[in-house]
Protein backbone atom coordinates (compact mmCIF):
# COMPACT_ATOMS: atom_id res chain seq x y z
CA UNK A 1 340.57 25.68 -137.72
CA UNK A 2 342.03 28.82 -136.36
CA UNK A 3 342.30 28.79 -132.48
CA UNK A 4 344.03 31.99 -132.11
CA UNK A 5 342.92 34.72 -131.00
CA UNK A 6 343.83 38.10 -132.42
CA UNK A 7 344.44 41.65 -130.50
CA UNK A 8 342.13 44.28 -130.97
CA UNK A 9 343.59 47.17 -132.67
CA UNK A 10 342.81 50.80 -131.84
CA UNK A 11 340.19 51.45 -134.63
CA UNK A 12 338.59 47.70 -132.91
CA UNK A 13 338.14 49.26 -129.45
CA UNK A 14 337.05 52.82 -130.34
CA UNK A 15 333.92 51.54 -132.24
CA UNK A 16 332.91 49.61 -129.58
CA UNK A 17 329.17 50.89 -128.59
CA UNK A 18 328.83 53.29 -131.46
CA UNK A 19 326.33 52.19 -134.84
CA UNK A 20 327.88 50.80 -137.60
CA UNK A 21 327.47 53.97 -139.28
CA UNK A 22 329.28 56.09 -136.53
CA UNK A 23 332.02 53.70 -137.24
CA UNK A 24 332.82 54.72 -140.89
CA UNK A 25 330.10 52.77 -142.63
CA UNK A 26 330.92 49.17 -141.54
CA UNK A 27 328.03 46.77 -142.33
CA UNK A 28 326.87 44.86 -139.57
CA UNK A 29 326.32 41.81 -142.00
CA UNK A 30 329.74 41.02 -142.50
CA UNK A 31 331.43 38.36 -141.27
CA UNK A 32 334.02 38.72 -138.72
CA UNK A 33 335.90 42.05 -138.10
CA UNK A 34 335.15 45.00 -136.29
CA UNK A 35 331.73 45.64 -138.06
CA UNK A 36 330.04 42.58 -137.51
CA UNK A 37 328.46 41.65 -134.33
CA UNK A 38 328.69 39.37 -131.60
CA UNK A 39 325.86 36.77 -132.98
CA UNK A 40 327.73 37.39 -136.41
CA UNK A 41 330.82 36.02 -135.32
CA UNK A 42 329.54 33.53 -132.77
CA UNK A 43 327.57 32.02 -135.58
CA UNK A 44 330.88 31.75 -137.87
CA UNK A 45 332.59 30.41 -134.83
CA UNK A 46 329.59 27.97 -134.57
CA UNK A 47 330.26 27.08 -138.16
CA UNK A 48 333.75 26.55 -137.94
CA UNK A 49 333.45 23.88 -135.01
CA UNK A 50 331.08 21.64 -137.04
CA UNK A 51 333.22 21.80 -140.11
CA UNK A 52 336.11 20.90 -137.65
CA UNK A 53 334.19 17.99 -136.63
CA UNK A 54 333.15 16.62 -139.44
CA UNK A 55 336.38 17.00 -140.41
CA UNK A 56 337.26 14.43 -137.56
CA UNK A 57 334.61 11.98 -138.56
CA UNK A 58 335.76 11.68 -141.82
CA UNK A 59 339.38 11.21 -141.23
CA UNK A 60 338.09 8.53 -138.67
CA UNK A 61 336.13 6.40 -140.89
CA UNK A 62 338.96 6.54 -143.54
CA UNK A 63 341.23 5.22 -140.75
CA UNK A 64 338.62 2.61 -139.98
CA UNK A 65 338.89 1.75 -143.87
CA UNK A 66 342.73 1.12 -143.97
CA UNK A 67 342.75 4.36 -146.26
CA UNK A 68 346.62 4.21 -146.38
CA UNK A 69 346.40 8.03 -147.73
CA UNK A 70 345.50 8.96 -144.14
CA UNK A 71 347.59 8.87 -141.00
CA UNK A 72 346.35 8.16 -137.57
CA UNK A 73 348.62 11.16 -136.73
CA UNK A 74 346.56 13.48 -138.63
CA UNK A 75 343.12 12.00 -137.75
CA UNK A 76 343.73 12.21 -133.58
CA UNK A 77 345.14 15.58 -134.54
CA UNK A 78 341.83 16.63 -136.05
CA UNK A 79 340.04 14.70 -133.16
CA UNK A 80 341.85 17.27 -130.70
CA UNK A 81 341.49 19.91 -132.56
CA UNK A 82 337.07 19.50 -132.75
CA UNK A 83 337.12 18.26 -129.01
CA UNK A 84 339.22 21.89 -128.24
CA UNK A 85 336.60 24.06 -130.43
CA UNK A 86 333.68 21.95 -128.95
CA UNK A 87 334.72 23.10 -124.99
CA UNK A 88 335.35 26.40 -126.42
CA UNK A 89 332.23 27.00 -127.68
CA UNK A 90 330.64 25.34 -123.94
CA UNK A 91 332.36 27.43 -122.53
CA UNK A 92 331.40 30.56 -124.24
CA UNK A 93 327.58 28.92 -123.76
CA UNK A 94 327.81 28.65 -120.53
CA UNK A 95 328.95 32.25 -119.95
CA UNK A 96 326.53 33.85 -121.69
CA UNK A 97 323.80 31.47 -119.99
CA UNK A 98 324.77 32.83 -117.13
CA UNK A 99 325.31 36.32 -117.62
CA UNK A 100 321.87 36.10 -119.12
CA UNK A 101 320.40 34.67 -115.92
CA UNK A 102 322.52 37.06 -113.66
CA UNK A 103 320.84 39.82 -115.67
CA UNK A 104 317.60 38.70 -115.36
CA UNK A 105 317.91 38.27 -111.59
CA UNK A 106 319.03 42.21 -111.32
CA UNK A 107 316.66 44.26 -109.23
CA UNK A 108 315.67 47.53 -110.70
């Protein structure tokens, strides 16, 4: 699992806003990149966290085993790594949760 996060390059920030065909044609059903969008990529970051834990849970019940292929090193690694993506992901939750509610409580 990736936890990096890359910079937006120029073509990235001026298609922000604009259709996907103002932006040269970029399909909206891709995933990642500039032409997908935010439920796109949230979903594929969504993804990536449960493959990360069960990733984890695997590597722990082999430890549990006595697999002597796997190293507790490597399974609390992949422990950190899901707990990491998991707060991520709450965290990203919880701002949208609230932006959500702070929109909703706008007056017009």
């Amino acid at each position: 699992m990736d936890l990096r996060i890359n910079a937006l390059n120029s073509q990235a920030v001026t298609g922000i806003g604009r259709p996907a065909a103002a932006r040269g044609g970029a399909s909206a059903g891709g995933v990642g990149g500039v032409g997908s969008g935010f439920a796109d990529n949230f979903k594929t970051a969504l993804q990536s966290v449960s493959k990360a834990q069960n990733e984890a849970t695997q590597l722990q019940n082999e430890v549990q085993k006595g697999n002597p292929n796997v190293s507790l090193e490597e399974t609390m690694l992949a422990m950190q790594k899901a707990q990491i993506g998991f707060q991520a992901t709450m965290h990203v939750r919880n701002r949208m949760v609230q932006a959500y509610t702070d929109i909703m409580n706008m007056s017009v």
